[in-house]
Protein backbone atom coordinates (compact mmCIF):
# COMPACT_ATOMS: atom_id res chain seq x y z
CA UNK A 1 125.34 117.32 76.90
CA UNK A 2 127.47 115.71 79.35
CA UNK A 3 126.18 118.32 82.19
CA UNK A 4 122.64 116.60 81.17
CA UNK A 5 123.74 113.24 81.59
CA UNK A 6 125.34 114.03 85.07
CA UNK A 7 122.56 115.59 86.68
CA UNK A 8 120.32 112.78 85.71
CA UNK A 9 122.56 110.77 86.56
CA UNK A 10 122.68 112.51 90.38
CA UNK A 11 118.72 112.60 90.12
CA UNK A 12 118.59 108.83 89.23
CA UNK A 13 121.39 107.84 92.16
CA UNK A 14 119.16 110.06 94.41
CA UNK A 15 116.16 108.69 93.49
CA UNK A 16 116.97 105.33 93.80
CA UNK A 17 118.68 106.24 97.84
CA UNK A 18 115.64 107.41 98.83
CA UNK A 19 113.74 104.52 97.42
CA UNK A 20 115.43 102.12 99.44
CA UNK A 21 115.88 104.11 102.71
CA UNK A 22 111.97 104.17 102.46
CA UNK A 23 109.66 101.28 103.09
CA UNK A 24 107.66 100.13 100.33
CA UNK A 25 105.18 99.13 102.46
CA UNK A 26 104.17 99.44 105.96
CA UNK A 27 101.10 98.59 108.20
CA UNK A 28 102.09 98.25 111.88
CA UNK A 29 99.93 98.51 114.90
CA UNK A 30 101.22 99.09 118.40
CA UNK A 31 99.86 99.74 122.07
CA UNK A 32 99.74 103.41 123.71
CA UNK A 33 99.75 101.45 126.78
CA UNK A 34 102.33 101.34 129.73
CA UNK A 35 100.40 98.99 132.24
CA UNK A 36 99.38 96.21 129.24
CA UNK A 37 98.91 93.72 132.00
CA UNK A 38 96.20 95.39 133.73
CA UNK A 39 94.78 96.34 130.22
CA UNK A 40 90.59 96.29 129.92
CA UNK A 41 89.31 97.41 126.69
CA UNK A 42 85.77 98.16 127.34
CA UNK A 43 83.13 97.63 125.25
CA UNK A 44 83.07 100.34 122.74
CA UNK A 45 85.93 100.98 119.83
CA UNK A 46 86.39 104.35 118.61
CA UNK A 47 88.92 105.49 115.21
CA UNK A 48 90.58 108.64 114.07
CA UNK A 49 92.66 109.03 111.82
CA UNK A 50 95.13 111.56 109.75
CA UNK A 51 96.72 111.50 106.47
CA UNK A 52 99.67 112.94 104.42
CA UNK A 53 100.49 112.88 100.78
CA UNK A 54 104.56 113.43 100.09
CA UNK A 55 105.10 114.88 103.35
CA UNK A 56 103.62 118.47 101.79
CA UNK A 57 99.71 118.49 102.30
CA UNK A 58 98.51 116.90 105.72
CA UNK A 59 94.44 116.74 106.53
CA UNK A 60 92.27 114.56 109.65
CA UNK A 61 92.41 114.81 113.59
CA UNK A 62 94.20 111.30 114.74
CA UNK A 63 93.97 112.75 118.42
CA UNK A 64 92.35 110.47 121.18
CA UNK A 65 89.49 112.78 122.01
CA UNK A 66 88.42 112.61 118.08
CA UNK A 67 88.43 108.76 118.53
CA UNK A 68 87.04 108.87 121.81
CA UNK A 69 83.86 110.73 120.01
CA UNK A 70 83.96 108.99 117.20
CA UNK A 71 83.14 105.70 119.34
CA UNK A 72 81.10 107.44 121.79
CA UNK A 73 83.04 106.19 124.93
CA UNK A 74 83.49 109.02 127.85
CA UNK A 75 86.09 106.41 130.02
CA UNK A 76 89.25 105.72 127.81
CA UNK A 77 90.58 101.78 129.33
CA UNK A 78 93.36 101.43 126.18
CA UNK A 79 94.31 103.16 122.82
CA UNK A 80 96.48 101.67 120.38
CA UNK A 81 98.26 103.24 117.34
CA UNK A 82 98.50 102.15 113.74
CA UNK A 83 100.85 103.88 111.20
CA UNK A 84 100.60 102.93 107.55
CA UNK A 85 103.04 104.56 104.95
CA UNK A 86 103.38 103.79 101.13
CA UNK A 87 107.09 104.41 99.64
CA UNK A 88 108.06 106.46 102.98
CA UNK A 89 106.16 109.55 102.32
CA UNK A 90 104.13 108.82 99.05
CA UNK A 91 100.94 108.36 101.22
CA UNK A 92 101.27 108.30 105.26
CA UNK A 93 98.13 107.37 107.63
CA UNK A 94 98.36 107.45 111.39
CA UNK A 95 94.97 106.00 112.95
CA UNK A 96 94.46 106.36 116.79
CA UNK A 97 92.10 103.50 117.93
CA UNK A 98 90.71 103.74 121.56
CA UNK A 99 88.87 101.33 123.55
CA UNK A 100 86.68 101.63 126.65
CA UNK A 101 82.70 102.30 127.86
């Protein structure tokens, strides 16, 4: 019984580590730029976007070319990047957003 008691406990401990090494929640958006000051951003906005769930099953195309199509623009002027994440690694989203004509 007490080799029960200590594993949970070690499970519990664990548990609670990785909780709080983890966000809870995050939403941040941030430039791909390096030149911001001579930044245009055109006048089309295109998305992509890929997602994970606990680190173990990954799906989507976040790449600049699928938000490039996805907005129909053939002359990238500025691409920014948002990552969202949910308890660290619960749910993860990374989201590519390009601008230009």
């Amino acid at each position: 019984m007490h080799q029960i008691a200590r594993w949970t406990a070690a499970l519990t401990m664990a548990l609670a580590m990785w909780l709080m090494s983890a966000c809870v929640y995050m939403n941040v958006k941030e430039p791909l730029d390096t030149d911001l000051k001579e930044t245009q951003l055109g006048t089309k906005v295109g998305k992509s976007q890929a997602q994970s769930i606990l680190g173990i099953v990954a799906w989507g195309d976040a790449g600049t070319q699928a938000a490039a199509r996805d907005g129909g623009i053939t002359t990238l002027m500025h691409a920014d990047k948002e990552t969202l994440a949910i308890l660290g690694v619960v749910y993860a989203r990374i989201r590519t957003i390009v601008y230009g004509d």
